[in-house]
C-alpha atoms as a PDB file:
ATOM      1  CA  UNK A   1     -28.572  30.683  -1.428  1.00  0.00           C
ATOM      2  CA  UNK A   2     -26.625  30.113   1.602  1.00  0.00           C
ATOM      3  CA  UNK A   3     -22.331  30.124   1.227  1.00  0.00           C
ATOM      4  CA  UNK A   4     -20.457  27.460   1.241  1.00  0.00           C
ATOM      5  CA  UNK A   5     -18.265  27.067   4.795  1.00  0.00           C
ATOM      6  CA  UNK A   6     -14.766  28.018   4.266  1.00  0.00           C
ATOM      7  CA  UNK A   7     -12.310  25.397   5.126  1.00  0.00           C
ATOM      8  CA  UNK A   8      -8.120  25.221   5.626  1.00  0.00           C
ATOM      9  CA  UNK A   9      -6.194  21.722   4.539  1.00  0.00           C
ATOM     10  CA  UNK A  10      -3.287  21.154   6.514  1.00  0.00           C
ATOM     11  CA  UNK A  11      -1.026  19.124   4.662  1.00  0.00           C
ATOM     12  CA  UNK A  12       0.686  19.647   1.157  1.00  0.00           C
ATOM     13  CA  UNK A  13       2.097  16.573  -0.275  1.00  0.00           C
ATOM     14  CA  UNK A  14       0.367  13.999  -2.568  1.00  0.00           C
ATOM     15  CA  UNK A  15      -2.117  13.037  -0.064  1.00  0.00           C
ATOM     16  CA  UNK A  16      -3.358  16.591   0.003  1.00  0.00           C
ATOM     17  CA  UNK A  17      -3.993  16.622  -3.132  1.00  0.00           C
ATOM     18  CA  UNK A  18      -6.268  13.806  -3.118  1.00  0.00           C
ATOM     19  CA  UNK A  19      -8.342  15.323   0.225  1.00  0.00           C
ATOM     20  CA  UNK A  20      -8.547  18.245  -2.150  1.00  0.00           C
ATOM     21  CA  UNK A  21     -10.555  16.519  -4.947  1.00  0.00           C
ATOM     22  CA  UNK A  22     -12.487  14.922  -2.188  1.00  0.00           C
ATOM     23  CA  UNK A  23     -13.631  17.857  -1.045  1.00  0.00           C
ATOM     24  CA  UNK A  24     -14.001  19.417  -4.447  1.00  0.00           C
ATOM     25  CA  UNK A  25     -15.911  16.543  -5.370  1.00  0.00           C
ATOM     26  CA  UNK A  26     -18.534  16.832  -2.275  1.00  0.00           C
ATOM     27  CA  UNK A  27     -19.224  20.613  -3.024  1.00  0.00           C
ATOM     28  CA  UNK A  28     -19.603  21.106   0.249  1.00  0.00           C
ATOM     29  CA  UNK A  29     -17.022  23.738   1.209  1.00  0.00           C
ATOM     30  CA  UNK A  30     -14.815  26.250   0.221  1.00  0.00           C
ATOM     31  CA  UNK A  31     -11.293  25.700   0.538  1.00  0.00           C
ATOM     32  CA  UNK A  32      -9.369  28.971   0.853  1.00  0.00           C
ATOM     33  CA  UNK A  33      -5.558  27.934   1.337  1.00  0.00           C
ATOM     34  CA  UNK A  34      -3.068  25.265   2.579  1.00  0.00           C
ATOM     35  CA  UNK A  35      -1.004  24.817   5.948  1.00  0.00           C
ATOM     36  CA  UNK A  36       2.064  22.769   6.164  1.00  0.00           C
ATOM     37  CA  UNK A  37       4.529  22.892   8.925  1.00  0.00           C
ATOM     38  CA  UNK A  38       7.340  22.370   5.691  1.00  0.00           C
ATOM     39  CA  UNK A  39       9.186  26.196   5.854  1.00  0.00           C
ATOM     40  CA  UNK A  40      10.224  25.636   2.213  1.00  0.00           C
ATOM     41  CA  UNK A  41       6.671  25.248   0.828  1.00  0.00           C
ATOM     42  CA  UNK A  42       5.247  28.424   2.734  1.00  0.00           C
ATOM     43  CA  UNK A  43       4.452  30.983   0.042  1.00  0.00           C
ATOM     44  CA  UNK A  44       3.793  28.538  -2.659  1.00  0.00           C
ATOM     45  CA  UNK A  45       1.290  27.568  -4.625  1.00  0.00           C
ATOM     46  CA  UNK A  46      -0.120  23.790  -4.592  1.00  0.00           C
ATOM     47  CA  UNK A  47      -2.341  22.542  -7.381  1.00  0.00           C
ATOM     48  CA  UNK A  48      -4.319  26.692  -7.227  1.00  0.00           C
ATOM     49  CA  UNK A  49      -3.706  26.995  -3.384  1.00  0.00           C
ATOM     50  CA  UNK A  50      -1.492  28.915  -1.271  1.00  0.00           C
ATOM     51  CA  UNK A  51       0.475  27.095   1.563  1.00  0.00           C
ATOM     52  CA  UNK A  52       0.126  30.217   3.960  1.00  0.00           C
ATOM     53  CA  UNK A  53       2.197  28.813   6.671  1.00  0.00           C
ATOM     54  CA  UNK A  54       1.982  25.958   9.551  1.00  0.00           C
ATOM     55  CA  UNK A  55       0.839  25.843  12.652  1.00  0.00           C
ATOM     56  CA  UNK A  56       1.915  29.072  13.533  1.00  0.00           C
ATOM     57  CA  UNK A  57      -1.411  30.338  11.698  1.00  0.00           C
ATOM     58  CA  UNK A  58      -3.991  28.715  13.609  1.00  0.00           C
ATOM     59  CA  UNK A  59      -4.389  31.854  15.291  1.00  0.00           C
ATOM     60  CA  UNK A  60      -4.937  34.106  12.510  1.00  0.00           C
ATOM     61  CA  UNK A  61      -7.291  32.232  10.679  1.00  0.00           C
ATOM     62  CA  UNK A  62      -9.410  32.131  13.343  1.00  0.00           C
ATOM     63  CA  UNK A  63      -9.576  35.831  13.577  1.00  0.00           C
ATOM     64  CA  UNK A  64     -10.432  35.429   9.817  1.00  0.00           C
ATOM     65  CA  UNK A  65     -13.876  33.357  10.607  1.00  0.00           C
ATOM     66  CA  UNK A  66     -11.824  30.261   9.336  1.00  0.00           C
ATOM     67  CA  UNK A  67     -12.610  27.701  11.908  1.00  0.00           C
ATOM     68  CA  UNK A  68     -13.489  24.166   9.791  1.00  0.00           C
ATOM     69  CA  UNK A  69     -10.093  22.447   8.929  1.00  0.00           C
ATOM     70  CA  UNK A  70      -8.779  18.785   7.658  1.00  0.00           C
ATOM     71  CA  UNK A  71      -5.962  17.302   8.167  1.00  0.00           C
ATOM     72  CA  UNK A  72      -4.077  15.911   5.436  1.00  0.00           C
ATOM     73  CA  UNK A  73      -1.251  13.985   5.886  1.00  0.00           C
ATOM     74  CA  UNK A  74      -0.742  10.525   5.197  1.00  0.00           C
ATOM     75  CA  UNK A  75       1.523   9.789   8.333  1.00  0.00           C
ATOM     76  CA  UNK A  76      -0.365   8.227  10.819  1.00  0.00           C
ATOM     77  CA  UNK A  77       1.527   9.840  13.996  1.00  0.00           C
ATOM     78  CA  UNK A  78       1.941  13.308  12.562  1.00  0.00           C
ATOM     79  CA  UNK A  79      -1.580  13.705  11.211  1.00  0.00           C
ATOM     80  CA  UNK A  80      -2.624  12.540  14.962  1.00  0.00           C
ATOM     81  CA  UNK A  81      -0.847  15.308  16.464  1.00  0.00           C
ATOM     82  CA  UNK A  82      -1.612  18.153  14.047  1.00  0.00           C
ATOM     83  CA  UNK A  83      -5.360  16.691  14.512  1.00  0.00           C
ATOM     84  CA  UNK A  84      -5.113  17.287  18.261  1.00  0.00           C
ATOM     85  CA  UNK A  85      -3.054  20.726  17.680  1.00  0.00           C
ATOM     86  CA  UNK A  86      -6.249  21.682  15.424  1.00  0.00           C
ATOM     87  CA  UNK A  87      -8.636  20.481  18.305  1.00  0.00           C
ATOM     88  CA  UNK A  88      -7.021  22.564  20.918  1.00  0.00           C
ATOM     89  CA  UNK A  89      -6.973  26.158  19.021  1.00  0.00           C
ATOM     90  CA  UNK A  90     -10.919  25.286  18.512  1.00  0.00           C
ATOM     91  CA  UNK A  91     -10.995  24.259  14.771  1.00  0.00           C
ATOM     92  CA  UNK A  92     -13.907  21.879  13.820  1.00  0.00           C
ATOM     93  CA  UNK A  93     -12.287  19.071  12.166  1.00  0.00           C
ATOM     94  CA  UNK A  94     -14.571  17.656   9.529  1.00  0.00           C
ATOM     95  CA  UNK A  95     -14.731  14.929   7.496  1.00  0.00           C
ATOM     96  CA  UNK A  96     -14.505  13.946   4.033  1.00  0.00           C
ATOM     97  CA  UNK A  97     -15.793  11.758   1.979  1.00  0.00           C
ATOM     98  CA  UNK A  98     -16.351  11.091  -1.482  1.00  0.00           C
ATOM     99  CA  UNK A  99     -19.451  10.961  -3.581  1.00  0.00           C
ATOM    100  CA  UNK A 100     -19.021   7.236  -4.766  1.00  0.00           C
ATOM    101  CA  UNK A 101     -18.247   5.780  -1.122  1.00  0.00           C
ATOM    102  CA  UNK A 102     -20.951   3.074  -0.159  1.00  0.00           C
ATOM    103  CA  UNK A 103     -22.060   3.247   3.683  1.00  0.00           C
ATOM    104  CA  UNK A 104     -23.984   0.647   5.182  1.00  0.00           C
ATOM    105  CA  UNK A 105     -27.041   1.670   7.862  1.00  0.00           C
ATOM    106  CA  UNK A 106     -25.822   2.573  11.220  1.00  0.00           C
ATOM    107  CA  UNK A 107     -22.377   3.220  10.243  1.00  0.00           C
ATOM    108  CA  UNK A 108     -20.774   5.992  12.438  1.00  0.00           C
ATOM    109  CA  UNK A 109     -17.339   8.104  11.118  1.00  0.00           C
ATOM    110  CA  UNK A 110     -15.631   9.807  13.628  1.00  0.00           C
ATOM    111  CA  UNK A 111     -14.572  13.441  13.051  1.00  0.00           C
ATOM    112  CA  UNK A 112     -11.901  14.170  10.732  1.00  0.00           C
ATOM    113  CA  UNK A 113     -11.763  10.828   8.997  1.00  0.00           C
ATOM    114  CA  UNK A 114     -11.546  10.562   5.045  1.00  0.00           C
ATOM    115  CA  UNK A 115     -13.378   8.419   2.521  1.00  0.00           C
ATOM    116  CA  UNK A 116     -11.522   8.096  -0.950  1.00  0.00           C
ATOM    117  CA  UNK A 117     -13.064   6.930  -4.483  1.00  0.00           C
ATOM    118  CA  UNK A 118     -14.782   4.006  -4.301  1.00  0.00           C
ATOM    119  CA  UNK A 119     -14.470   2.483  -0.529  1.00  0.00           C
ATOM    120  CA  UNK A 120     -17.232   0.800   0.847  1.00  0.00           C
ATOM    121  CA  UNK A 121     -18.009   0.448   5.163  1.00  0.00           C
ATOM    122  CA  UNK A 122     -21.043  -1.919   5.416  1.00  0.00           C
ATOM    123  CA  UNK A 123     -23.773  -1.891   8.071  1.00  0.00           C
ATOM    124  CA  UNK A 124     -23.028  -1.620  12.197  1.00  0.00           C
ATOM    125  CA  UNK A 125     -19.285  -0.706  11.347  1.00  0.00           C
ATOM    126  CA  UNK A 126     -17.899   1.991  13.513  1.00  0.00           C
ATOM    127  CA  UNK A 127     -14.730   3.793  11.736  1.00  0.00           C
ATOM    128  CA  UNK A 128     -13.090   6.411  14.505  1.00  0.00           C
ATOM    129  CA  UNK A 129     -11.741  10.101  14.476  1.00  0.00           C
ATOM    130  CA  UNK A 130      -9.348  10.695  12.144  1.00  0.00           C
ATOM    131  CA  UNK A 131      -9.025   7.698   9.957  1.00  0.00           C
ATOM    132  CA  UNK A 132      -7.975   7.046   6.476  1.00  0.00           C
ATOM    133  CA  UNK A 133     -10.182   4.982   4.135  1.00  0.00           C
ATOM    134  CA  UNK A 134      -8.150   5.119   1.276  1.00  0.00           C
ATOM    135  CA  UNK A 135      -8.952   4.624  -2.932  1.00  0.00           C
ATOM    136  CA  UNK A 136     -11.316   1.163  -3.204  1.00  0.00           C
ATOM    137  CA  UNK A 137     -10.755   0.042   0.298  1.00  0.00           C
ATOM    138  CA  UNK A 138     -13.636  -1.758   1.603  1.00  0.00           C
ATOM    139  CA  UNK A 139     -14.807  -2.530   5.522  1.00  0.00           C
ATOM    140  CA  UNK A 140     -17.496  -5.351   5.926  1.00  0.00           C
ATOM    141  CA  UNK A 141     -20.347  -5.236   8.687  1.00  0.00           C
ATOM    142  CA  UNK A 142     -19.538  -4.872  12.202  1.00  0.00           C
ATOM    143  CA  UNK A 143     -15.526  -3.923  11.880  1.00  0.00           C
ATOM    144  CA  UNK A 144     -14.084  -1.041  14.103  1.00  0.00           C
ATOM    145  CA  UNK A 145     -11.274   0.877  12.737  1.00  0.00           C
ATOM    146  CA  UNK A 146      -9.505   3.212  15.796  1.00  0.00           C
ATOM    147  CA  UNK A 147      -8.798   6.351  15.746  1.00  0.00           C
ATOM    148  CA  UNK A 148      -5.587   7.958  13.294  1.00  0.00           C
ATOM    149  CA  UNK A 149      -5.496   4.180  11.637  1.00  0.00           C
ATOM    150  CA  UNK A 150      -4.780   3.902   8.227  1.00  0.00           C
ATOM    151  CA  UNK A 151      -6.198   1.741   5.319  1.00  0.00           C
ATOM    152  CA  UNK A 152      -4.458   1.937   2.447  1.00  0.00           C
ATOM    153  CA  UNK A 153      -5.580   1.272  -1.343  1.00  0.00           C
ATOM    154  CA  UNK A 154      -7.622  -1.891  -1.729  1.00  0.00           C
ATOM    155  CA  UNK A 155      -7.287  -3.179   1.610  1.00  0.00           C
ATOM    156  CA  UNK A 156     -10.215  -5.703   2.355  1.00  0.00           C
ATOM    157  CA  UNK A 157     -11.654  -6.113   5.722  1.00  0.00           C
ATOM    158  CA  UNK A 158     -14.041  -9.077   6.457  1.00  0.00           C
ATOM    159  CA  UNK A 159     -16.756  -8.788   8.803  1.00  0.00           C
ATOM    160  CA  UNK A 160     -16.174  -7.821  12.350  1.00  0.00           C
ATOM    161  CA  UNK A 161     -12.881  -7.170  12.243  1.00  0.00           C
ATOM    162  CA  UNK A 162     -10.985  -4.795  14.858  1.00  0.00           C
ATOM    163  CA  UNK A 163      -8.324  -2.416  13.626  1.00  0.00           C
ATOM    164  CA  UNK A 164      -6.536  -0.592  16.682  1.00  0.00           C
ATOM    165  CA  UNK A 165      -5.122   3.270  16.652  1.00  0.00           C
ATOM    166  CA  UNK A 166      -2.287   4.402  14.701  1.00  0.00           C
ATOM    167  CA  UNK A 167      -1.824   1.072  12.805  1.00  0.00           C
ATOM    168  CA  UNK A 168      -1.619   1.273   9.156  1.00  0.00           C
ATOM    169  CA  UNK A 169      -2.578  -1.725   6.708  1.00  0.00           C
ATOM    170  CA  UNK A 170      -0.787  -1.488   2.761  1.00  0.00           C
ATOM    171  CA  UNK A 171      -2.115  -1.786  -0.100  1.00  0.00           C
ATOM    172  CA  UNK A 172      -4.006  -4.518  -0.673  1.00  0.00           C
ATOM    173  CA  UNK A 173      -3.735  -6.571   2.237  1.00  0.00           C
ATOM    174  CA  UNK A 174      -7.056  -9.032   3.046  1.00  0.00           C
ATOM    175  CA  UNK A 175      -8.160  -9.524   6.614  1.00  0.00           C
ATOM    176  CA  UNK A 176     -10.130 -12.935   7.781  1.00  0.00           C
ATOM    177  CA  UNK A 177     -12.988 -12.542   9.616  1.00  0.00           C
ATOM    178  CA  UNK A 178     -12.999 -11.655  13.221  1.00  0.00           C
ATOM    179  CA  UNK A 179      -9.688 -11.315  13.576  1.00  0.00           C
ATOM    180  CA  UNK A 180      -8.163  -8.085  15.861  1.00  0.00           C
ATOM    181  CA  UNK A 181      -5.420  -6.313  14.633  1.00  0.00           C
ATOM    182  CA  UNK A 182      -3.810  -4.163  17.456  1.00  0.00           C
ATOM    183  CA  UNK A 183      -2.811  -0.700  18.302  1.00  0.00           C
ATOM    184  CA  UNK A 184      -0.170   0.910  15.959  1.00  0.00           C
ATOM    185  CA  UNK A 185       0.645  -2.237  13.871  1.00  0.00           C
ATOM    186  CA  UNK A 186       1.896  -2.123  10.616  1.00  0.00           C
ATOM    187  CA  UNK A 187       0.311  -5.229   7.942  1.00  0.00           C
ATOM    188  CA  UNK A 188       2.698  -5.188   5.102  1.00  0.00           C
ATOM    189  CA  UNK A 189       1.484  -4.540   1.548  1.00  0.00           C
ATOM    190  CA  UNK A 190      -0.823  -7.791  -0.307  1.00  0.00           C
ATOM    191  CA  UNK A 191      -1.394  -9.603   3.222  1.00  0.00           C
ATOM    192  CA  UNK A 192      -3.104 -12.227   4.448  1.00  0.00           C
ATOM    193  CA  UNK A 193      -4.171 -11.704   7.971  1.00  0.00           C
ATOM    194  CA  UNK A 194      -5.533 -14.841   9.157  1.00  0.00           C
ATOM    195  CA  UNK A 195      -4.307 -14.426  12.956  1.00  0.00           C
ATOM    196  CA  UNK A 196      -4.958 -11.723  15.209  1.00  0.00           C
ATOM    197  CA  UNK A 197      -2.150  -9.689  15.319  1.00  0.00           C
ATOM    198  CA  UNK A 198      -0.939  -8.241  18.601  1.00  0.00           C
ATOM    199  CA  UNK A 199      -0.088  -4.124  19.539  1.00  0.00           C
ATOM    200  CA  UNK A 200       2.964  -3.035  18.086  1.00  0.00           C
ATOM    201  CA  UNK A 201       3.592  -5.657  15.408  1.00  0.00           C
ATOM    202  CA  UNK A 202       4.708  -5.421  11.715  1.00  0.00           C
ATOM    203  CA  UNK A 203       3.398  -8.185   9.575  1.00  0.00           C
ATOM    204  CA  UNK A 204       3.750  -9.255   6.336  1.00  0.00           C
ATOM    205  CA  UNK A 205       3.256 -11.811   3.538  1.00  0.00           C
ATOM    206  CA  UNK A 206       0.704 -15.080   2.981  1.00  0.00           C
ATOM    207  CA  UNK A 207      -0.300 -16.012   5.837  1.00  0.00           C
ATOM    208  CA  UNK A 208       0.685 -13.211   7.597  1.00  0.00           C
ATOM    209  CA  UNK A 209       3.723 -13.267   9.757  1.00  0.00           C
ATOM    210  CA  UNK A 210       5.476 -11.326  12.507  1.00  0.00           C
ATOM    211  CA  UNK A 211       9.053  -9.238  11.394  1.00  0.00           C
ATOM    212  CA  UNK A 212       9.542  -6.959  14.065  1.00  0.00           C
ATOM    213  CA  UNK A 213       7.769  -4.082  16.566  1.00  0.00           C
ATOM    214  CA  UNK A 214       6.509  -1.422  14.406  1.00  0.00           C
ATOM    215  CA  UNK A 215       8.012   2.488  14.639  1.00  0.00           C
ATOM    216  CA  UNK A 216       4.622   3.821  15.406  1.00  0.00           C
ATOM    217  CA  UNK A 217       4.893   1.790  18.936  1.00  0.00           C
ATOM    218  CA  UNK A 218       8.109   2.552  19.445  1.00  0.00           C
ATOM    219  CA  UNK A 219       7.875   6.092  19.224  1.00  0.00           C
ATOM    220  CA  UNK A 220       4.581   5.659  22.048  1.00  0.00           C
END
C-alpha cells in the first residue's frame, strides 16, 4: 500500500483546528506538524501537533521531502499572503474538503481552498484559489467566488452570484440571485443582499445597506 503524502498546516488558532479534522476526516494525508508566524506558540503543542516555527521553516521542510502545505488562517489578507509566501518557496498548496460536502458537475476549486461540514457548490460554479467555504455554507449553480474570499457559516448564495477577492460574507447572510458582490467587501452577519454591492464596501442588515469602506480595501 502506497503512504499517505505528508503535509504542514500553517496556522494555529481555532480555524486550524477545524482544517485539521478536515483533513483527518479525508484520510488523505499525513499531517506531520504546525507553522505559525506567532513566536509564543513555537514549541508547543496544538490539539497532538507541534507548531515548529513560521515562515522561517519553509526551507527546512523542504529539505525534509515536506512539500504539500495548507494554509489555515481565517484572515482573509494574511492567509493570502502566507498562500503566496508558500507558492514562492515551491510548496503545493492543496485543498481540503470534507467528506459530507455536496459538489455539483463541472464545479472547479481552485488550489488551496477549503470545504467545511456540510457545504454544498452546485453545478457550473467556479470557487477560486484559496477560498473558505465554511460549516453548512451553500453556493447555488453558476456563482464565482474569487480568490482568498471568505464564506462564513451558513451563508447562502443563490444562483449565479459573483463574490470578488478578499471579501468576506458572516454568518448567515443570504444573497439574491445574480447579484455581484465586489472585491474585498465585507456583508455583515444575517444579511440580505438584494443589491449588488460595489468593491470595498461593508454592508449590513435587511436589505442590505452600505456603512463604510471595508479594512481589507483600505489596506490594498
Amino acid at each position: 500500500m502506497a503512504r499517505k503524502p505528508k503535509i504542514i498546516v500553517f496556522g494555529a488558532g481555532g480555524h486550524a483546528k477545524v482544517v485539521l479534522d478536515v483533513l483527518d476526516q479525508m484520510g488523505s494525508y499525513v499531517v506531520v506538524g504546525l507553522l505559525d508566524d506567532s513566536a509564543q506558540l513555537h514549541g508547543t503543542t496544538r490539539w497532538g501537533y507541534k507548531v515548529c516555527g513560521g515562515r522561517d521553516q519553509f526551507a527546512t521542510l523542504q529539505r525534509r521531502g515536506i512539500t504539500r502545505l495548507f494554509v489555515a488562517l481565517g484572515d482573509n489578507r494574511r492567509r493570502q499572503f502566507v498562500f503566496e509566501e508558500a507558492g514562492k518557496a515551491g510548496f503545493e498548496l492543496v485543498s481540503a474538503i470534507h467528506p459530507s460536502a455536496q459538489i455539483g458537475g463541472r464545479v472547479t476549486i481552485g488550489a488551496g481552498s477549503l470545504l467545511v461540514a456540510g457545504t454544498v457548490v452546485n453545478v457550473d460554479s467556479m470557487i477560486g484559489e484559496n477560498v473558505i467555504i465554511n460549516t453548512g455554507a451553500t453556493v447555488d449553480h453558476d456563482c464565482r467566488v474569487g480568490p482568498h474570499a471568505h464564506l462564513s457559516p451558513g451563508v447562502h448564495l443563490a444562483g449565479g452570484v459573483v463574490v470578488g477577492e478578499l471579501t468576506h460574507i458572516g454568518i448567515g447572510a443570504v444573497v439574491l440571485p445574480n447579484l455581484t458582490i465586489g472585491r474585498a467587501c465585507v456583508v455583515g452577519a444575517g444579511a440580505v443582499v438584494r443589491e449588488s454591492v460595489p468593491d470595498g464596501a461593508v454592508v449590513a442588515g435587511n436589505p442590505a445597506r452600505p456603512l463604510r469602506e471595508s479594512e481589507e480595501n483600505r489596506g490594498t
